[in-house]
Protein backbone atom coordinates (compact mmCIF):
# COMPACT_ATOMS: atom_id res chain seq x y z
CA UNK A 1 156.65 -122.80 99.11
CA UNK A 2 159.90 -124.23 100.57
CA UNK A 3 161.37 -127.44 98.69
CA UNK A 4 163.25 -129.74 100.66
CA UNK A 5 166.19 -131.08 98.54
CA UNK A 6 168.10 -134.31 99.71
CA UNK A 7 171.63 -133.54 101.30
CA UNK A 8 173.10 -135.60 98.20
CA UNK A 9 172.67 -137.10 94.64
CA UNK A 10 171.88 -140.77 95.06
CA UNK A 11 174.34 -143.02 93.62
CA UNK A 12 172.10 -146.25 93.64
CA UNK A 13 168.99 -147.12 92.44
CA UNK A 14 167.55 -147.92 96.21
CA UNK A 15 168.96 -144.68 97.05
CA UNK A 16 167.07 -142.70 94.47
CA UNK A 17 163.70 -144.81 95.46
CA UNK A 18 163.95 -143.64 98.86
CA UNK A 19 164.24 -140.53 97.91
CA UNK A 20 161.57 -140.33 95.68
CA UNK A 21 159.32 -142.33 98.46
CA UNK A 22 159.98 -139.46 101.06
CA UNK A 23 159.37 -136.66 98.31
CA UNK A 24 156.11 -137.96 97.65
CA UNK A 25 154.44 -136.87 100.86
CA UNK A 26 155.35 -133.10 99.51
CA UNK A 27 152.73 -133.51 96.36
CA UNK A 28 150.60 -130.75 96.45
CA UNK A 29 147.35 -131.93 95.32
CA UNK A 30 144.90 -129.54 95.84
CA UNK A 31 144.57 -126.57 93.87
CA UNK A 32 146.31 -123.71 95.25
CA UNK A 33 146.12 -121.32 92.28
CA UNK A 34 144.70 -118.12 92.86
CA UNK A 35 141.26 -117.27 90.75
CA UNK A 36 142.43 -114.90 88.28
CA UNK A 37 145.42 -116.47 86.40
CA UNK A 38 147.22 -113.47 84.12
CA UNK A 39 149.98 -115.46 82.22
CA UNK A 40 151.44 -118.99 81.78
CA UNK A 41 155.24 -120.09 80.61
CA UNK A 42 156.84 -122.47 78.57
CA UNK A 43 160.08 -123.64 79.08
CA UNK A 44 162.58 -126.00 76.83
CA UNK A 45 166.17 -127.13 77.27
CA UNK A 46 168.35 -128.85 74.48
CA UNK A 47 171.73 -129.60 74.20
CA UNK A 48 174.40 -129.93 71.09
CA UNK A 49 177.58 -131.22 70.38
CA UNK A 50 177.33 -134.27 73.25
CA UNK A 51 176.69 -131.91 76.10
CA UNK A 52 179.00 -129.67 75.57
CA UNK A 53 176.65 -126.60 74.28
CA UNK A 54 173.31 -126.18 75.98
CA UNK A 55 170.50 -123.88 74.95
CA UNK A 56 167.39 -122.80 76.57
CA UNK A 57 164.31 -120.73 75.60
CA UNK A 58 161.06 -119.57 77.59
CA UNK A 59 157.66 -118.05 76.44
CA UNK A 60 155.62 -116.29 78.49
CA UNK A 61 151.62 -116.13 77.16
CA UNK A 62 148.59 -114.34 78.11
CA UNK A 63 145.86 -116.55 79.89
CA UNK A 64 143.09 -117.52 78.54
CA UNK A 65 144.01 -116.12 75.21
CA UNK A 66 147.47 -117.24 74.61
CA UNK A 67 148.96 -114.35 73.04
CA UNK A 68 153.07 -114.05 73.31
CA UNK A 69 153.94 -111.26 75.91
CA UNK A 70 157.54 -112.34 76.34
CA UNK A 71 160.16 -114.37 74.83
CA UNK A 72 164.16 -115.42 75.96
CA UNK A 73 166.66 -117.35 74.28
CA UNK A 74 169.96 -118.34 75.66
């Protein structure tokens, strides 16, 4: 799948709508999973001392029976 960014950060609000008005045509609504799904992920993001310190962590699970096969921490 190729993800068309915009050429810049918006600096405006209208900006930003417009933006968000020509990304919406890109939605994928249909499901385009394959039949068998294997594993699903988590993902989190927090940050400390006002910004200055970020931290991440990700989970990866079996599917359907959630059980942890992988875990990272940065």
């Amino acid at each position: 799948m190729e993800i068309h960014k915009p050429d810049h950060w918006p600096s405006t609000v209208e900006e930003a709508k417009t933006i968000q008005e020509n990304l919406r045509y890109q939605v994928i609504t249909t499901d385009k999973l394959p039949e068998t799904i294997q594993y699903v992920a988590g993902v989190d993001m927090g940050f400390l001392e006002d910004g200055t310190i970020s931290r991440a962590a990700v989970a990866v699970l079996s599917f359907p029976d959630l059980q942890i096969v992988e875990t990272a921490d940065w």
